[in-house]
Protein backbone atom coordinates (compact mmCIF):
# COMPACT_ATOMS: atom_id res chain seq x y z
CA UNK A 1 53.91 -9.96 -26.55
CA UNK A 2 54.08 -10.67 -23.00
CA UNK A 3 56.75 -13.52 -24.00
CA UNK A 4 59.08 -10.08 -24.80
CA UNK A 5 58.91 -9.06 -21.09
CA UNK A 6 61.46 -9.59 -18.44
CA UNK A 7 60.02 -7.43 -15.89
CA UNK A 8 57.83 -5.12 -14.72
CA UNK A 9 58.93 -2.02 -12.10
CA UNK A 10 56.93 -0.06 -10.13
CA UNK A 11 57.84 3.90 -9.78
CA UNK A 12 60.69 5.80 -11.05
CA UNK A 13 62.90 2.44 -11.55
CA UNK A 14 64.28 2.95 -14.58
CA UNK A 15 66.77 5.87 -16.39
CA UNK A 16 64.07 7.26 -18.54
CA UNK A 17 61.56 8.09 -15.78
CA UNK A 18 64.75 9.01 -12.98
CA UNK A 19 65.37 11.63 -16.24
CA UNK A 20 61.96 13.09 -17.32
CA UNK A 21 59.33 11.48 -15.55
CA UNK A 22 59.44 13.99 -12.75
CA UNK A 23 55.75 15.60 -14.39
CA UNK A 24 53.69 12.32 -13.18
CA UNK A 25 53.52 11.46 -9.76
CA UNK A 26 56.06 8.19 -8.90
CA UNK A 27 53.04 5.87 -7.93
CA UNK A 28 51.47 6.84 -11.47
CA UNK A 29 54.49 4.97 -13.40
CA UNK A 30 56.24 1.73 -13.80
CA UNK A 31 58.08 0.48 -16.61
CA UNK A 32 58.11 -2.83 -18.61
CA UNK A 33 61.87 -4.43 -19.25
CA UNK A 34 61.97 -6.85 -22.28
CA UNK A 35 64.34 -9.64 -23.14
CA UNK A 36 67.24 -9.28 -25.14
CA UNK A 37 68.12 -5.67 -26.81
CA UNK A 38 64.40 -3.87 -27.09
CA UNK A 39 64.24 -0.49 -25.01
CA UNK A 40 62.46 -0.59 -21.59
CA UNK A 41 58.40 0.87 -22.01
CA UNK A 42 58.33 3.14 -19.44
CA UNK A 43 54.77 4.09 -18.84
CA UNK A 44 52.52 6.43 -16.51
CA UNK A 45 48.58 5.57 -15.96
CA UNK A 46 46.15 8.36 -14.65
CA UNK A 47 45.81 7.40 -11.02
CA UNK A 48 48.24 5.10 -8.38
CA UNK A 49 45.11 2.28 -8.90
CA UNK A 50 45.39 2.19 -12.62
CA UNK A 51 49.21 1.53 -12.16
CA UNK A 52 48.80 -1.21 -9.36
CA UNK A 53 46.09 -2.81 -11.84
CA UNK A 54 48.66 -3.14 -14.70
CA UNK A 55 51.66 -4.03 -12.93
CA UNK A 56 49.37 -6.87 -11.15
CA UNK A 57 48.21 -8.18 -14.59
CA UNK A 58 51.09 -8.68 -16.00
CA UNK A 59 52.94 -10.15 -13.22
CA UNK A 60 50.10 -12.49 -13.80
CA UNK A 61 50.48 -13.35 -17.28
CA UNK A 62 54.09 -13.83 -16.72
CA UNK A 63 53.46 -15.85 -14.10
CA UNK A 64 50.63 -17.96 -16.42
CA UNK A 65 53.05 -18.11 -19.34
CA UNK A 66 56.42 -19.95 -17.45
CA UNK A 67 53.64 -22.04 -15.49
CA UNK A 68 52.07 -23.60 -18.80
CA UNK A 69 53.56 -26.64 -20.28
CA UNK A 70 54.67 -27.47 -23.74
CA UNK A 71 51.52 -28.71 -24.92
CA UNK A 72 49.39 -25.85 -23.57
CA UNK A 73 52.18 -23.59 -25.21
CA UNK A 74 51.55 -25.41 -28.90
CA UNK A 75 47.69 -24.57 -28.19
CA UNK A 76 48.33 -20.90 -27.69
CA UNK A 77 50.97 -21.42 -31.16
CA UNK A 78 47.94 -20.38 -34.14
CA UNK A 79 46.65 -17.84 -32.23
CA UNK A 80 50.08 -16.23 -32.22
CA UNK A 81 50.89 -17.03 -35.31
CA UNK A 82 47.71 -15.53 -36.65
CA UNK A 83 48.26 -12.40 -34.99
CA UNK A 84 51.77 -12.04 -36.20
CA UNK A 85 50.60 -12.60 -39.94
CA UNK A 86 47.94 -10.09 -39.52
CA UNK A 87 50.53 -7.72 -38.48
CA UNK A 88 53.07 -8.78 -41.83
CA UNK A 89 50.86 -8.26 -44.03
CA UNK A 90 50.66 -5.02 -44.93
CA UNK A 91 48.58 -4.78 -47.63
CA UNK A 92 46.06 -6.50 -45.59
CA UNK A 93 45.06 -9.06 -49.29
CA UNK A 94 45.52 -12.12 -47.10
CA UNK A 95 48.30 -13.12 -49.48
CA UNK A 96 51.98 -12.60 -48.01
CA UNK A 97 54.78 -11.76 -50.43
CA UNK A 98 58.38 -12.79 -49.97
CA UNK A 99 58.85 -8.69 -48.49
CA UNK A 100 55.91 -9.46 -46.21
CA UNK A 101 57.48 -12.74 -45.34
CA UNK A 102 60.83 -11.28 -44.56
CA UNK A 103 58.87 -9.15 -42.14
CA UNK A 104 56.88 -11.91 -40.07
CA UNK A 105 61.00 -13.45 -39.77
CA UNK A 106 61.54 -10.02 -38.02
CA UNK A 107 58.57 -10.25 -36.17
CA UNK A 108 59.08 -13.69 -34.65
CA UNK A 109 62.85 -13.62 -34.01
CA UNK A 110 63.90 -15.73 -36.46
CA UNK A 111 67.62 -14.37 -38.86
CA UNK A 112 67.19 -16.18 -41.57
CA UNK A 113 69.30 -16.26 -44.36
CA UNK A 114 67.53 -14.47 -47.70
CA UNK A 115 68.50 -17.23 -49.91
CA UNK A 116 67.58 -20.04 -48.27
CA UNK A 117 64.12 -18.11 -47.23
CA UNK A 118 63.79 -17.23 -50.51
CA UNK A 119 64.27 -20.59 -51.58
CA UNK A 120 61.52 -22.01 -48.91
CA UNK A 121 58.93 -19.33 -50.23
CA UNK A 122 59.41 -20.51 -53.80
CA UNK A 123 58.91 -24.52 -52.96
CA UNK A 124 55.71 -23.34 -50.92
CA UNK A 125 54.25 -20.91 -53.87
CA UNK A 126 52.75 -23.82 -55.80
CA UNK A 127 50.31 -21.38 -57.59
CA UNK A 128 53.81 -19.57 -58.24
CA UNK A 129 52.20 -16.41 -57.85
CA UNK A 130 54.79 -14.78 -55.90
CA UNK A 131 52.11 -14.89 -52.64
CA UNK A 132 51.59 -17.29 -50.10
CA UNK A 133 48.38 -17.95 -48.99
CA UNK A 134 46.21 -20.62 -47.03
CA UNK A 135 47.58 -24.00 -47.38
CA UNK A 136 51.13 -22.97 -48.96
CA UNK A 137 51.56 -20.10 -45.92
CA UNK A 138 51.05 -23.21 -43.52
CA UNK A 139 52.98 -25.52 -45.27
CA UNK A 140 55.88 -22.14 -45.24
CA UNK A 141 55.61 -22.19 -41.36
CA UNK A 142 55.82 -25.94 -41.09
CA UNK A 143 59.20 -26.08 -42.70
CA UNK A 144 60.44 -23.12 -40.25
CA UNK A 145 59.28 -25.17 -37.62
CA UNK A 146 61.66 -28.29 -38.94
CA UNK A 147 64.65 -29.73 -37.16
CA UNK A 148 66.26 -32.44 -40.02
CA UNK A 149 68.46 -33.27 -37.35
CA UNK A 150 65.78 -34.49 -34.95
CA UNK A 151 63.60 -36.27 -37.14
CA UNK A 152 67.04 -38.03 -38.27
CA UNK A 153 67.58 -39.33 -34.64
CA UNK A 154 63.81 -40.34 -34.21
CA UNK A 155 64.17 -42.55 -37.28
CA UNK A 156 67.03 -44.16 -35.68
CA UNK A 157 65.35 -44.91 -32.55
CA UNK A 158 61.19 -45.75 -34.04
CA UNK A 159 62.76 -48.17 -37.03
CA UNK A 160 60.38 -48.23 -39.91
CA UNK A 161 57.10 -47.53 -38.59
CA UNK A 162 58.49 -43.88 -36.96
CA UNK A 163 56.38 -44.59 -33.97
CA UNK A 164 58.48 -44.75 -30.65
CA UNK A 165 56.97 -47.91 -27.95
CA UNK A 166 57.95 -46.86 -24.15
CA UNK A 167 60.78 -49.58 -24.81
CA UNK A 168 62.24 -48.03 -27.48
CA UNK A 169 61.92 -44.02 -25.70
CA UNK A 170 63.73 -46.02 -22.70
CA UNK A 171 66.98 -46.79 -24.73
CA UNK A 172 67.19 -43.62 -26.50
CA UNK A 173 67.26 -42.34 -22.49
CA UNK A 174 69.70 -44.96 -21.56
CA UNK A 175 71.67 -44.05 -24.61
CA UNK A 176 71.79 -40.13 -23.14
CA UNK A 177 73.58 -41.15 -19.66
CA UNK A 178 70.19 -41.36 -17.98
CA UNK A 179 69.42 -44.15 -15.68
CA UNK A 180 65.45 -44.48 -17.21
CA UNK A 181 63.21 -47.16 -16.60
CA UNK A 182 60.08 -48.09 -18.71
CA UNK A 183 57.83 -46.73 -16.05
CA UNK A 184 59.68 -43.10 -16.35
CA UNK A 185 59.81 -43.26 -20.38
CA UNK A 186 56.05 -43.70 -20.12
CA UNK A 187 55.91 -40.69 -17.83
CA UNK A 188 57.48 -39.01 -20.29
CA UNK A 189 54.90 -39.72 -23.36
CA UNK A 190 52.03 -39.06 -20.86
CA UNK A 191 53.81 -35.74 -20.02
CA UNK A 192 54.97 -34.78 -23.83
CA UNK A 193 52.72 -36.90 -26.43
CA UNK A 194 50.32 -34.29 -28.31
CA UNK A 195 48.16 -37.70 -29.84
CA UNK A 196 45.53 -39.11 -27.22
CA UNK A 197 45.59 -41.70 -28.81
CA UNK A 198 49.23 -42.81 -29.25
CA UNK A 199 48.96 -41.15 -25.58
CA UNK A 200 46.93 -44.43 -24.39
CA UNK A 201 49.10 -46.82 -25.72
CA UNK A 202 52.25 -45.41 -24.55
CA UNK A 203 53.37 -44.37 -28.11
CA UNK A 204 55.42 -41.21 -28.95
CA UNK A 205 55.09 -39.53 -32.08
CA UNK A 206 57.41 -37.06 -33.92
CA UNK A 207 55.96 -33.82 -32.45
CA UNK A 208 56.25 -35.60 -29.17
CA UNK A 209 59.39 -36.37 -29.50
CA UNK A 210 60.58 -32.48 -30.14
CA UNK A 211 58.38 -31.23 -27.81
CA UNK A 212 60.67 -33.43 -24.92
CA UNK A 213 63.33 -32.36 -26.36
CA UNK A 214 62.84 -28.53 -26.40
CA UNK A 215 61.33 -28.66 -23.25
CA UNK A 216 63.38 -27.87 -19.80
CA UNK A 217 63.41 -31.48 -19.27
CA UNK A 218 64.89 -32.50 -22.19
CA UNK A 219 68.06 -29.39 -21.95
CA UNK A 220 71.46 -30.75 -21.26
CA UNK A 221 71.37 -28.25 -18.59
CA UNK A 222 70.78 -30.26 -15.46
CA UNK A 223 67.72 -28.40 -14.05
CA UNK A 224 69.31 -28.73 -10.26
CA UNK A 225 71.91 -26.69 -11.26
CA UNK A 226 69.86 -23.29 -12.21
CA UNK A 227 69.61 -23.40 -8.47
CA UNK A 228 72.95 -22.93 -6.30
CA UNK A 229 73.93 -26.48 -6.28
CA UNK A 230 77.71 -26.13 -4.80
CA UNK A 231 79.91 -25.70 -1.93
CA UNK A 232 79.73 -21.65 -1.40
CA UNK A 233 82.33 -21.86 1.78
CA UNK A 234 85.77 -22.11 0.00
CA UNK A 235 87.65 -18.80 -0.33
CA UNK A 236 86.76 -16.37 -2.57
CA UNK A 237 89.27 -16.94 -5.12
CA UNK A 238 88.57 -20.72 -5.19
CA UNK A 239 85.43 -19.47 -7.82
CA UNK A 240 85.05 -18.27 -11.08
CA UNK A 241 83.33 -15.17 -10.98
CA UNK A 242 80.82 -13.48 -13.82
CA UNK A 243 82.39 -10.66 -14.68
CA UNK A 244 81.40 -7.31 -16.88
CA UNK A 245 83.94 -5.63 -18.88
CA UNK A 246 82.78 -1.80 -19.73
CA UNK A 247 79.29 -2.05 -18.11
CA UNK A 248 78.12 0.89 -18.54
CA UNK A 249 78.27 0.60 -22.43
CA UNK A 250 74.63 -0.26 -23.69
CA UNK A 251 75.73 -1.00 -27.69
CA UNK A 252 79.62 -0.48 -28.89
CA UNK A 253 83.23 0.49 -27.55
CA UNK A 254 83.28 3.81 -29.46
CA UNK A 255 80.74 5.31 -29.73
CA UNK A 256 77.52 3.72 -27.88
CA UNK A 257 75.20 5.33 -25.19
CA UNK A 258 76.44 4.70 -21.66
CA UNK A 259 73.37 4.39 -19.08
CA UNK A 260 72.77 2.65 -15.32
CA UNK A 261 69.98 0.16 -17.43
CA UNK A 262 73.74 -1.68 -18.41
CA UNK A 263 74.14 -1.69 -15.40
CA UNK A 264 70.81 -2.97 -14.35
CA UNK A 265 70.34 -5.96 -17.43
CA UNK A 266 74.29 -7.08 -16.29
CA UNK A 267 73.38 -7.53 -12.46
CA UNK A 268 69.92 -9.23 -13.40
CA UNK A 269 71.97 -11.65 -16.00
CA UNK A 270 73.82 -12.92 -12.55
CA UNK A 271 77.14 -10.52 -12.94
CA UNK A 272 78.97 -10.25 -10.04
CA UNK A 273 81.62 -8.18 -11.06
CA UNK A 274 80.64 -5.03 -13.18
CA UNK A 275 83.28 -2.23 -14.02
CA UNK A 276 83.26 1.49 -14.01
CA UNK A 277 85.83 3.85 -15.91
CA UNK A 278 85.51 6.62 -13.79
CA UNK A 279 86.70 9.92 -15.18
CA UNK A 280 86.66 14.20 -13.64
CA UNK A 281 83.11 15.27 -14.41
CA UNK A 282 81.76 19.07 -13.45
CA UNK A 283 80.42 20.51 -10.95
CA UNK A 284 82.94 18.36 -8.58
CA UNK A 285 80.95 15.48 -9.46
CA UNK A 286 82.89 11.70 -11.15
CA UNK A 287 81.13 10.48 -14.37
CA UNK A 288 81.44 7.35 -15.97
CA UNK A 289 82.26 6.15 -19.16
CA UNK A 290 84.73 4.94 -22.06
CA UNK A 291 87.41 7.36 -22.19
CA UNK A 292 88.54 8.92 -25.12
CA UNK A 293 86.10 7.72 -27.06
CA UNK A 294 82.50 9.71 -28.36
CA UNK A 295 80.39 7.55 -26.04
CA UNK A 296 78.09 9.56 -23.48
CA UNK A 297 78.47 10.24 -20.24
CA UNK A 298 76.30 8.98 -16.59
CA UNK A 299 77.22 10.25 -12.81
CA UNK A 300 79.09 8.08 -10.88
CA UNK A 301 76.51 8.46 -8.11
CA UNK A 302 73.59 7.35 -10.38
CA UNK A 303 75.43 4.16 -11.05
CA UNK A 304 75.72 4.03 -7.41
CA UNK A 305 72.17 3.96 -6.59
CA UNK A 306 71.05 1.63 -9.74
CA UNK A 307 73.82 -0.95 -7.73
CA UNK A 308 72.32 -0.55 -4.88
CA UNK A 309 68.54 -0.98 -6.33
CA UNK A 310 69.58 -3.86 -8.27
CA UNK A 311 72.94 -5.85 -6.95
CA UNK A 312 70.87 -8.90 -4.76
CA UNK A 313 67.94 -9.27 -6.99
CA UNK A 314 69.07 -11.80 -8.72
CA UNK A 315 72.05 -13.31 -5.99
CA UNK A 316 72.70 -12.84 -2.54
CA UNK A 317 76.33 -13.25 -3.25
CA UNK A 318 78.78 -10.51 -3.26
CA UNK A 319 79.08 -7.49 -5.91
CA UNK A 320 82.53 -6.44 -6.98
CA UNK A 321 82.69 -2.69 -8.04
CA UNK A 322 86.19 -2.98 -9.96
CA UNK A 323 87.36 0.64 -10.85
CA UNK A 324 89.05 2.41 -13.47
CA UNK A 325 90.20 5.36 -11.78
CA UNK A 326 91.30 8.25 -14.02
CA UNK A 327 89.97 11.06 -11.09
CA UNK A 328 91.99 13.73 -9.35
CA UNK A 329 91.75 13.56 -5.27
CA UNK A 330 89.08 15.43 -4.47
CA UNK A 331 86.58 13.85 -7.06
CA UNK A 332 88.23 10.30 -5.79
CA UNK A 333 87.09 11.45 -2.23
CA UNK A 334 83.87 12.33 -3.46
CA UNK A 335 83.21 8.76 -4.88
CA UNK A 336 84.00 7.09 -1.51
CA UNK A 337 81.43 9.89 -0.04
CA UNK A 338 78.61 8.13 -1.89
CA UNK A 339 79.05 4.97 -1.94
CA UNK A 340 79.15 5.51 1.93
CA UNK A 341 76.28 7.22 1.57
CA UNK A 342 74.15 5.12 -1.23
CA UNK A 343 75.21 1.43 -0.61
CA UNK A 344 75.20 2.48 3.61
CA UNK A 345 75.42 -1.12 5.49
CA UNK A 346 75.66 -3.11 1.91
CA UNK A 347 79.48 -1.59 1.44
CA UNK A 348 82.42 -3.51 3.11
CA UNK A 349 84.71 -1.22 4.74
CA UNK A 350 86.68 -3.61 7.11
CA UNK A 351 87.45 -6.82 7.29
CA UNK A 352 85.35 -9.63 8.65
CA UNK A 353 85.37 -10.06 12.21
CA UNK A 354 87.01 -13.35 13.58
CA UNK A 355 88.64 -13.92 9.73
CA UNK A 356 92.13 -14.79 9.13
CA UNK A 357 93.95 -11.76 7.20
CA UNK A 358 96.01 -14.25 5.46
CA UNK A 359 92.78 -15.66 3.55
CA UNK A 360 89.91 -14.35 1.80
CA UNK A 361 86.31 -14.94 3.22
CA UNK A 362 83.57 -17.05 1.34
CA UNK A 363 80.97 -15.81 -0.99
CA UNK A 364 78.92 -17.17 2.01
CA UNK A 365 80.81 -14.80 4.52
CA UNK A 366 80.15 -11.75 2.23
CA UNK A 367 76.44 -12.74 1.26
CA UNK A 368 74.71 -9.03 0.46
CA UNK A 369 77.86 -7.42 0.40
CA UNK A 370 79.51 -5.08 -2.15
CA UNK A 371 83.13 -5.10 -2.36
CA UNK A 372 85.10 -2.01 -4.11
CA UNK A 373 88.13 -3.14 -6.11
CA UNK A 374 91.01 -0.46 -6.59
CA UNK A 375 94.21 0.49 -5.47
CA UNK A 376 95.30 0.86 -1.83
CA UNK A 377 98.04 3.51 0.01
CA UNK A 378 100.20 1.45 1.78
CA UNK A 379 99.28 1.19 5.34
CA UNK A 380 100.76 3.28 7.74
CA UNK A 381 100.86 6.02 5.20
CA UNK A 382 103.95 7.62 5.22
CA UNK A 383 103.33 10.67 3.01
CA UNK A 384 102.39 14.00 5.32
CA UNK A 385 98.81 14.76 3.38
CA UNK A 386 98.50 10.48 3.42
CA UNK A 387 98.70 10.81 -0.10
CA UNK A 388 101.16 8.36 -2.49
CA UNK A 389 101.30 7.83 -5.91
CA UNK A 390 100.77 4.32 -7.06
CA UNK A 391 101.06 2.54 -10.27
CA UNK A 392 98.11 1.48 -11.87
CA UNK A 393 98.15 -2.14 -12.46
CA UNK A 394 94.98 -1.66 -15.45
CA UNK A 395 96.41 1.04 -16.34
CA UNK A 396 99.66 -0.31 -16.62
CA UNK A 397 98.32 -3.46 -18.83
CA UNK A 398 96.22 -1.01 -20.92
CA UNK A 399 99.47 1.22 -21.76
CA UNK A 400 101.31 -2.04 -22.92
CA UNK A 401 98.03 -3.00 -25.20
CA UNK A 402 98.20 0.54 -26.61
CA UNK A 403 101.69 0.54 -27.23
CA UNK A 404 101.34 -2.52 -29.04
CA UNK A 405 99.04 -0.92 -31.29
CA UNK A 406 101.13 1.78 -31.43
CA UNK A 407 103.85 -0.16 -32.92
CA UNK A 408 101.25 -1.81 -35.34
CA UNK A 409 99.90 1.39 -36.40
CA UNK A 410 103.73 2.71 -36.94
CA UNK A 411 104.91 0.03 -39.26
CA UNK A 412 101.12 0.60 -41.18
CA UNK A 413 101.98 4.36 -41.88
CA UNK A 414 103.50 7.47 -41.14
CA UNK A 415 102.27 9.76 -38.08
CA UNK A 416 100.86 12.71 -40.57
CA UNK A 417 98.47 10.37 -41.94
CA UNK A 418 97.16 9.52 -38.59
CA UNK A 419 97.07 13.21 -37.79
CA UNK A 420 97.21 15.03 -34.38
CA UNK A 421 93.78 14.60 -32.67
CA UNK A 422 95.86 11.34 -30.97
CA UNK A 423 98.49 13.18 -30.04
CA UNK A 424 96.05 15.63 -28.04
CA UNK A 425 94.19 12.65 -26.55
CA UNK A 426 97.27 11.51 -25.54
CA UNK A 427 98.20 15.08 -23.81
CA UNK A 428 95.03 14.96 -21.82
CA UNK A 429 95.68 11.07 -21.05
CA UNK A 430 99.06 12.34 -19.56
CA UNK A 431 97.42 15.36 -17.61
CA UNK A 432 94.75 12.95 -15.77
CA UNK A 433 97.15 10.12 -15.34
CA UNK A 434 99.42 12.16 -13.45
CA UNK A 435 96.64 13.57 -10.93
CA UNK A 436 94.77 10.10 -11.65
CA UNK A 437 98.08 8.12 -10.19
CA UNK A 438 97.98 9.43 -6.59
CA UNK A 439 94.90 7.72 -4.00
CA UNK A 440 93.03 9.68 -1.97
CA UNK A 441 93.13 8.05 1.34
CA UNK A 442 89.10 8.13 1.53
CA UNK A 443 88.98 5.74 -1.58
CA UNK A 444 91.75 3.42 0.12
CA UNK A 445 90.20 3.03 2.73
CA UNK A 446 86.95 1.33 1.08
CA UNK A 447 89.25 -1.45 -0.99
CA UNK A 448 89.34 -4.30 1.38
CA UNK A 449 89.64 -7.59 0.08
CA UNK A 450 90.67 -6.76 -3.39
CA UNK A 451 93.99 -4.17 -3.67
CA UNK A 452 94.62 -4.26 -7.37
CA UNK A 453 98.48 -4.00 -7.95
CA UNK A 454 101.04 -4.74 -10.73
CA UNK A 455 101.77 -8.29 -10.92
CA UNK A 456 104.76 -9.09 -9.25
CA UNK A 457 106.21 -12.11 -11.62
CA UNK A 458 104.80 -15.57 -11.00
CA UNK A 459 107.73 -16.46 -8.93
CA UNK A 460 107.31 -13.99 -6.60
CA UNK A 461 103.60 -14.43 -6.19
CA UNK A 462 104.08 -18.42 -5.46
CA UNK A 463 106.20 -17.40 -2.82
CA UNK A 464 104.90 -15.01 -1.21
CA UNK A 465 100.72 -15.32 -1.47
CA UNK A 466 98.84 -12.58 -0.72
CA UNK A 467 94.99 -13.53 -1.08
CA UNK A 468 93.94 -9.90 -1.33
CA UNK A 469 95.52 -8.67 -3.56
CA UNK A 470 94.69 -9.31 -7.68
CA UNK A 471 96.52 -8.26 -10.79
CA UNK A 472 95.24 -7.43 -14.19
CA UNK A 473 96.86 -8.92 -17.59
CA UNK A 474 96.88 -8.16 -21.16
CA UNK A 475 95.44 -10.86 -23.48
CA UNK A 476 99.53 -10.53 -24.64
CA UNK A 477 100.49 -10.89 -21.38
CA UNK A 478 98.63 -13.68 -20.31
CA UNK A 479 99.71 -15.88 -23.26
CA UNK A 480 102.99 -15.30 -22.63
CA UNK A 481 102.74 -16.72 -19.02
CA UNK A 482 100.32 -19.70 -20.28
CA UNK A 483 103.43 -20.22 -22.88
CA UNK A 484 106.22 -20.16 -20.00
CA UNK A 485 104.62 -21.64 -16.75
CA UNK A 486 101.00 -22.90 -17.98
């Protein structure tokens, strides 16, 4: 259904066609992104005119479907539904069993417990048959479509005759915190009402009254505010910021796929912060993913170039690349190489001109700018190659989270029944850390406003504030500070 899509993109814009699509020409192929977890649809037509036609018609249904209002949306409802039965049942009788009925739930979203859809499908099967059909398939759908809670509220509000007047819409609105009159209540039946004729008196029925509610106007969500509503000119750390942990993970921690569409569906959700665990890959070149763990592997520079394509889509306010470094020197110099190179004018590499070093810019200041979070050599380098080993403040907090574990794990059993594929893990860990602790002074050099270091006590940080620089905690960690100085 066109309601499933998200987006549509032209040419080799997604993993899947960047991977194999190399066989069709780029103007031949575009892709269709859906909502929630569904694969992208990537696609390739016979000729660049075929493409444009597709990719034109659907931005135009898209476009048709968020233009049309509730009522126009209820029209369109039993053609859908029709459709959607046609598809469920399989046997193609006309008659839906409950397996049939299970699989129209699937169909149209809806998780529905099997007991109490069992127990719906039993009250509807009046000829108790063990099908649905006609009337009692209706009747099945109408109950889905109930909301006890809202017809509970209408009663309160229409009395006994469960007919709202204009007055009586108008204290219901006064009741919500809205400053209604009776002229904007009527607006609202004239906008909502699916009767004409309770329409002409200024009467709201039950269906109405839902359809309000459900609609955008009727969300508790302030419509103003899906727009940028606030004060973007305060420091950067004044804001909260919407933040990915382990981007690049499309399902689980363990052992799910990584891929740059993570990366993609985060930055379109309005993430402004997205991680990557960056580890020694071959041929010279980083790869990222979950360490130590059976999930798959993506170039560093791929992720690169999906950032680039996709970081100000959504927001023109700044990107944070926050990195997990576990790289040796040269692969650490190679990663400042391309994002040089990829993000070009989009990467900050020194500080705003005319900015005061003892405060961080605005998200308005860094508008369209990506900022790389990571460690930093201490400036003038002292070390003869301008190489120094840090600590690594995630690092650092990850260590005390495993060693917590550790100690959990301990007291659970012996260290034979846990066996030695940890112990190797661990002997790797220790072989990358110790390359993985030293910055190459290409890297430093692209962390600017955000120099991740170990937290230096709260004391310490009151005193002496230093904007740029951020520290990571364990949950363990952080409760213990909320405990002592919250």
């Amino acid at each position: 259904s066109v309601m499933h899509i998200e987006g549509v993109r032209e040419g080799h814009q997604s993993e899947g066609l960047r991977k194999y699509g190399a066989a069709f020409p780029e103007r031949h192929c575009f892709t269709l992104v859906f909502k929630g977890k569904r694969k992208n649809l990537d696609l390739a037509a016979r000729g660049e005119e075929d493409a444009h036609h597709w990719v034109q018609g659907l931005a135009k249904l898209m476009g048709r479907l968020q233009a049309m209002s509730q009522p126009e949306k209820l029209d369109q409802y039993p053609f859908w539904i029709h459709g959607v039965l046609q598809r469920a049942d399989r046997n193609k009788d006309n008659k839906m069993s409950f397996r049939e009925v299970k699989s129209m739930l699937r169909m149209i979203n809806i998780d529905m417990d099997d007991v109490y859809a069992y127990k719906l499908f039993k009250e509807c099967d009046r000829s108790g048959n063990e099908r649905l059909e006609g009337r009692e398939l209706e009747e099945f759908c109408r109950r889905l479509l109930r909301r006890p809670e809202l017809e509970e509220l209408f009663g309160h509000y229409s009395g006994e005759d469960r007919v709202l007047s204009a007055e009586e819409l108008r204290d219901f609105l006064r009741d919500q915190g809205e400053d209604a009159s009776l002229r904007q209540a009527r607006a609202v039946i004239r906008a909502y009402e699916l009767n004409e004729k309770a329409r002409q008196q200024d009467l709201m029925m039950l269906d109405g009254f839902m359809m309000y509610l459900l609609s955008a106007a009727g969300d508790i969500l302030n419509q103003e505010h899906t727009k940028v509503h606030q004060d973007m000119s305060q420091p950067l750390c004044h804001y909260f910021i919407s933040s990915s942990h382990n981007t690049y993970l499309t399902r689980n921690q363990i052992g799910g796929t990584s891929s740059t569409e993570a990366y993609v569906r985060a930055l379109m959700a309005g993430c402004r912060c997205v991680e990557l665990d960056c580890w020694e890959g071959s041929d010279g070149e980083p790869v990222v993913y979950h360490g130590h763990t059976l999930t798959s592997k993506i170039l560093f520079r791929d992720v690169i170039e999906s950032i680039r394509d996709y970081a100000f889509k959504q927001s023109p306010y700044p990107v944070i690349l926050s990195l997990e470094n576990h790289c040796g020197l040269e692969q650490q110099a190679t990663m400042a190489r391309h994002m040089k190179a990829i993000l070009g004018d989009m990467l900050l590499t020194q500080p705003l001109e005319g900015q005061d070093p003892h405060d961080l810019p605005s998200p308005e200041q860094l508008k369209w700018k990506v900022l790389v979070k990571g460690k930093k050599l201490p400036e003038p380098w002292h070390e003869p190659q301008g190489v120094t080993s840090l600590p690594d403040p995630e690092e650092e907090e990850e260590e005390e989270e495993e060693e917590e574990e550790e100690e959990k794990l301990q007291e659970r059993s012996s260290r034979q029944v846990r066996g030695s594929p940890r112990g190797m893990v661990l002997g790797d860990h220790g072989v990358l850390a110790k390359d993985a602790s030293q910055v190459a002074p290409e890297l430093s050099a692209v962390v600017v406003y955000c120099q991740a270091v170990p937290f230096p006590g709260l004391a310490h940080a009151l005193r002496h504030p230093r904007p740029c620089e951020m520290s990571s905690f364990s949950e363990r960690k952080a409760r213990k500070l909320i405990k002592e100085a919250g």
